[in-house]
N, C-alpha and C. Protein backbone atom coordinates (compact mmCIF):
# COMPACT_ATOMS: atom_id res chain seq x y z
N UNK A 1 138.46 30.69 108.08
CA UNK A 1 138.12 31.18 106.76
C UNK A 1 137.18 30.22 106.04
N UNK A 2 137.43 28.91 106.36
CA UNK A 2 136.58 27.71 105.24
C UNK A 2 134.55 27.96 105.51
N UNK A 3 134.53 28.50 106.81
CA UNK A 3 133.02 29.20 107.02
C UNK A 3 132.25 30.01 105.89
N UNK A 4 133.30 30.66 105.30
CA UNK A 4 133.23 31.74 104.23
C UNK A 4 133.02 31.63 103.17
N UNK A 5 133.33 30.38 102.72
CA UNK A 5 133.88 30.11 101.49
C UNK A 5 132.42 29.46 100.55
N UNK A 6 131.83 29.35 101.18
CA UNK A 6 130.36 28.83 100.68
C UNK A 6 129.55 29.42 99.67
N UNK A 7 129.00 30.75 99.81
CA UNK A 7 128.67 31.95 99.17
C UNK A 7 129.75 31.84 97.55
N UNK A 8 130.41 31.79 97.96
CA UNK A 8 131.69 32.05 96.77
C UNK A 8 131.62 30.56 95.64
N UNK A 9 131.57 29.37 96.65
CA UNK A 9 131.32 28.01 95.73
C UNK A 9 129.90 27.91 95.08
N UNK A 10 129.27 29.06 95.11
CA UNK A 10 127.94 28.44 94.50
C UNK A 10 126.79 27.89 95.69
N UNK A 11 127.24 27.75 96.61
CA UNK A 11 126.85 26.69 97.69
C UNK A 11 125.58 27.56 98.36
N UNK A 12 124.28 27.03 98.52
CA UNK A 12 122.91 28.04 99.04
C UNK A 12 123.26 27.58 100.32
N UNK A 13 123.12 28.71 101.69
CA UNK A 13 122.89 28.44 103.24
C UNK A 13 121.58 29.27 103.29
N UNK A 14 121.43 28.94 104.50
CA UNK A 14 120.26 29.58 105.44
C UNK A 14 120.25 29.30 106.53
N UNK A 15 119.78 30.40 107.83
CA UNK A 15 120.01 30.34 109.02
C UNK A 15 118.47 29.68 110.01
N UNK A 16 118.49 29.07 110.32
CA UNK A 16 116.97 28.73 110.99
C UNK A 16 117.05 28.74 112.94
N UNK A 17 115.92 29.42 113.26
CA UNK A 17 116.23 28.74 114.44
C UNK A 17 115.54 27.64 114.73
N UNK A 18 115.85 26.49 115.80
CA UNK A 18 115.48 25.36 115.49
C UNK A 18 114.93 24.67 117.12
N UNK A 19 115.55 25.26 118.02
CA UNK A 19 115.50 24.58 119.56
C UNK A 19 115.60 25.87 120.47
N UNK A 20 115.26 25.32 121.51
CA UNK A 20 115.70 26.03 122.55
C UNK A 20 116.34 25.43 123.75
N UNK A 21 117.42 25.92 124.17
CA UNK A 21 117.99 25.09 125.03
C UNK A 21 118.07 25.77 126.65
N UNK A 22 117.26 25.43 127.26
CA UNK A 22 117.09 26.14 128.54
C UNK A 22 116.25 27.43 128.35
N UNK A 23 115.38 27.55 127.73
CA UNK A 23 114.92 28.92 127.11
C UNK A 23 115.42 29.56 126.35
N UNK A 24 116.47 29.31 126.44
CA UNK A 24 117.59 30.14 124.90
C UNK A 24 117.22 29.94 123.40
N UNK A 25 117.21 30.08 122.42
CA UNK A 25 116.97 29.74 121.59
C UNK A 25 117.94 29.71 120.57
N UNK A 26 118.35 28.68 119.80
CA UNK A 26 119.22 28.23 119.33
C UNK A 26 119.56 27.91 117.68
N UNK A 27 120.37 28.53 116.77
CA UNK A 27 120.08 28.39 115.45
C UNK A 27 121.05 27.48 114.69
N UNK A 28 120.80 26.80 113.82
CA UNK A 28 121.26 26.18 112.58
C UNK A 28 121.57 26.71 111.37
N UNK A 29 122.65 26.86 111.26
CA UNK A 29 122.88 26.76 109.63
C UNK A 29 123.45 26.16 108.81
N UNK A 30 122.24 25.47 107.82
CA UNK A 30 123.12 24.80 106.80
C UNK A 30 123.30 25.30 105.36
N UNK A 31 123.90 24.15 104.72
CA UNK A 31 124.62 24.65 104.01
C UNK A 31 124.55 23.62 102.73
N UNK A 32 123.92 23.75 101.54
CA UNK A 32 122.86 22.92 100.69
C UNK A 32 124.38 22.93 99.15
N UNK A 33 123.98 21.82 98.64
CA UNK A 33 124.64 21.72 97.77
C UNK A 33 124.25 22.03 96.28
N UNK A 34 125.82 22.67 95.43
CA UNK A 34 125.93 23.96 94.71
C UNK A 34 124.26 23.94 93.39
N UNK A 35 123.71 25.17 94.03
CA UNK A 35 122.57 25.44 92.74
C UNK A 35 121.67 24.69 93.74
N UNK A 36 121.76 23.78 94.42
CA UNK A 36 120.45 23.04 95.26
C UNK A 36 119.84 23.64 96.17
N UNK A 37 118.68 25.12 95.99
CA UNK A 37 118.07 25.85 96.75
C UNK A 37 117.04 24.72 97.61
N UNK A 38 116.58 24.02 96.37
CA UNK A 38 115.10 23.42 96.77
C UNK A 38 115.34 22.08 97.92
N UNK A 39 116.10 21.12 97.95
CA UNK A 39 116.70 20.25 98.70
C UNK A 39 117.13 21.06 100.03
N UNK A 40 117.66 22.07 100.43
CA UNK A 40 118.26 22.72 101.50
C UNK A 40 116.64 23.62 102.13
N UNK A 41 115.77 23.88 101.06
CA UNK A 41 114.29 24.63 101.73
C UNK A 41 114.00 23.31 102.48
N UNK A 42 113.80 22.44 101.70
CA UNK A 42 112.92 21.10 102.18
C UNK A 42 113.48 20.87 103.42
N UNK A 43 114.88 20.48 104.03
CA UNK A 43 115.00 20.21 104.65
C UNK A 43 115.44 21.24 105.63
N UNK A 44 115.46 22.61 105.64
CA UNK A 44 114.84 23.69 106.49
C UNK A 44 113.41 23.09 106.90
N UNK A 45 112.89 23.01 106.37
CA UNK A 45 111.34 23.17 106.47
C UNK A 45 110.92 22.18 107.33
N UNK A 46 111.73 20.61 107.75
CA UNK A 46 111.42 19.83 108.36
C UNK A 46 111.83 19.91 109.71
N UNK A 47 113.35 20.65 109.27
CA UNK A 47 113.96 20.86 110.61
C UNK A 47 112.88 21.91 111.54
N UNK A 48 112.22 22.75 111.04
CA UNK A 48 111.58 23.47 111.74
C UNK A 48 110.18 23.19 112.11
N UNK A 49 109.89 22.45 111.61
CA UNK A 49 108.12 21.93 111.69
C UNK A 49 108.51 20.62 112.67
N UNK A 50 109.65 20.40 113.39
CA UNK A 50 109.88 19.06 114.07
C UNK A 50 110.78 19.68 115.57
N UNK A 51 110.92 21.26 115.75
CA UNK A 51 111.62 21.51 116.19
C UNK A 51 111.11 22.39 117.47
N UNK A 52 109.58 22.47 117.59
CA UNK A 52 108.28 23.13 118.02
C UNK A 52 109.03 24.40 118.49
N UNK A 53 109.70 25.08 118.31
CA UNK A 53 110.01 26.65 117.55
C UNK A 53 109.11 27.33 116.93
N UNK A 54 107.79 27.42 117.21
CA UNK A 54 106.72 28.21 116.09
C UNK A 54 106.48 29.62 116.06
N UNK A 55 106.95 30.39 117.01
CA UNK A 55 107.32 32.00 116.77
C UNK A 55 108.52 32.13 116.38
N UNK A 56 108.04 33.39 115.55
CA UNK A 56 109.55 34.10 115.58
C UNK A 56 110.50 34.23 116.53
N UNK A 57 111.78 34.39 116.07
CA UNK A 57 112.60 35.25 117.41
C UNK A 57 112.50 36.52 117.27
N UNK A 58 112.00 37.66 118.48
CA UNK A 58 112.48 39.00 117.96
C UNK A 58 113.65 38.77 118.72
N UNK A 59 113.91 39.40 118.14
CA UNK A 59 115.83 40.22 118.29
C UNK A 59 115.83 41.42 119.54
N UNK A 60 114.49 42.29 119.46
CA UNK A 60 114.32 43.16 120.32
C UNK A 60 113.37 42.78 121.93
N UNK A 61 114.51 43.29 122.73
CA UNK A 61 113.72 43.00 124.36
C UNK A 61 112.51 43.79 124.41
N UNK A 62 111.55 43.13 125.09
CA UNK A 62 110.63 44.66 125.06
C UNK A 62 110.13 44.42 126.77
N UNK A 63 110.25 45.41 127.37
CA UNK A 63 110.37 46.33 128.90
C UNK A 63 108.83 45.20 129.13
């Protein structure tokens, strides 16, 4: 349940993907402290510009 509880404290997350591990690709989420959008972007933003992840993931296989 304590996963949950974030949303409810005020607390900003966001999901990033960040690596790939064997080709897989692999996501992060953190979890920024209460009202602190801008501190939790920033350090999204590093995690991903350091993480050479530069496409999207689609979600969809395509044939």
């Amino acid at each position: 349940m304590g996963e949950h509880r974030a949303p409810f404290l005020g607390l900003p997350g966001l999901g990033i993907g960040a690596v790939r591990d064997g080709g897989a690709p692999l996501g992060i989420q953190l979890i920024g402290r209460a009202f602190d959008e801008e501190s939790l972007f920033q350090a999204a933003e590093v995690i991903e510009r350091r993480s050479g992840l530069t496409t999207p993931i689609d979600p969809v296989r395509r044939a």
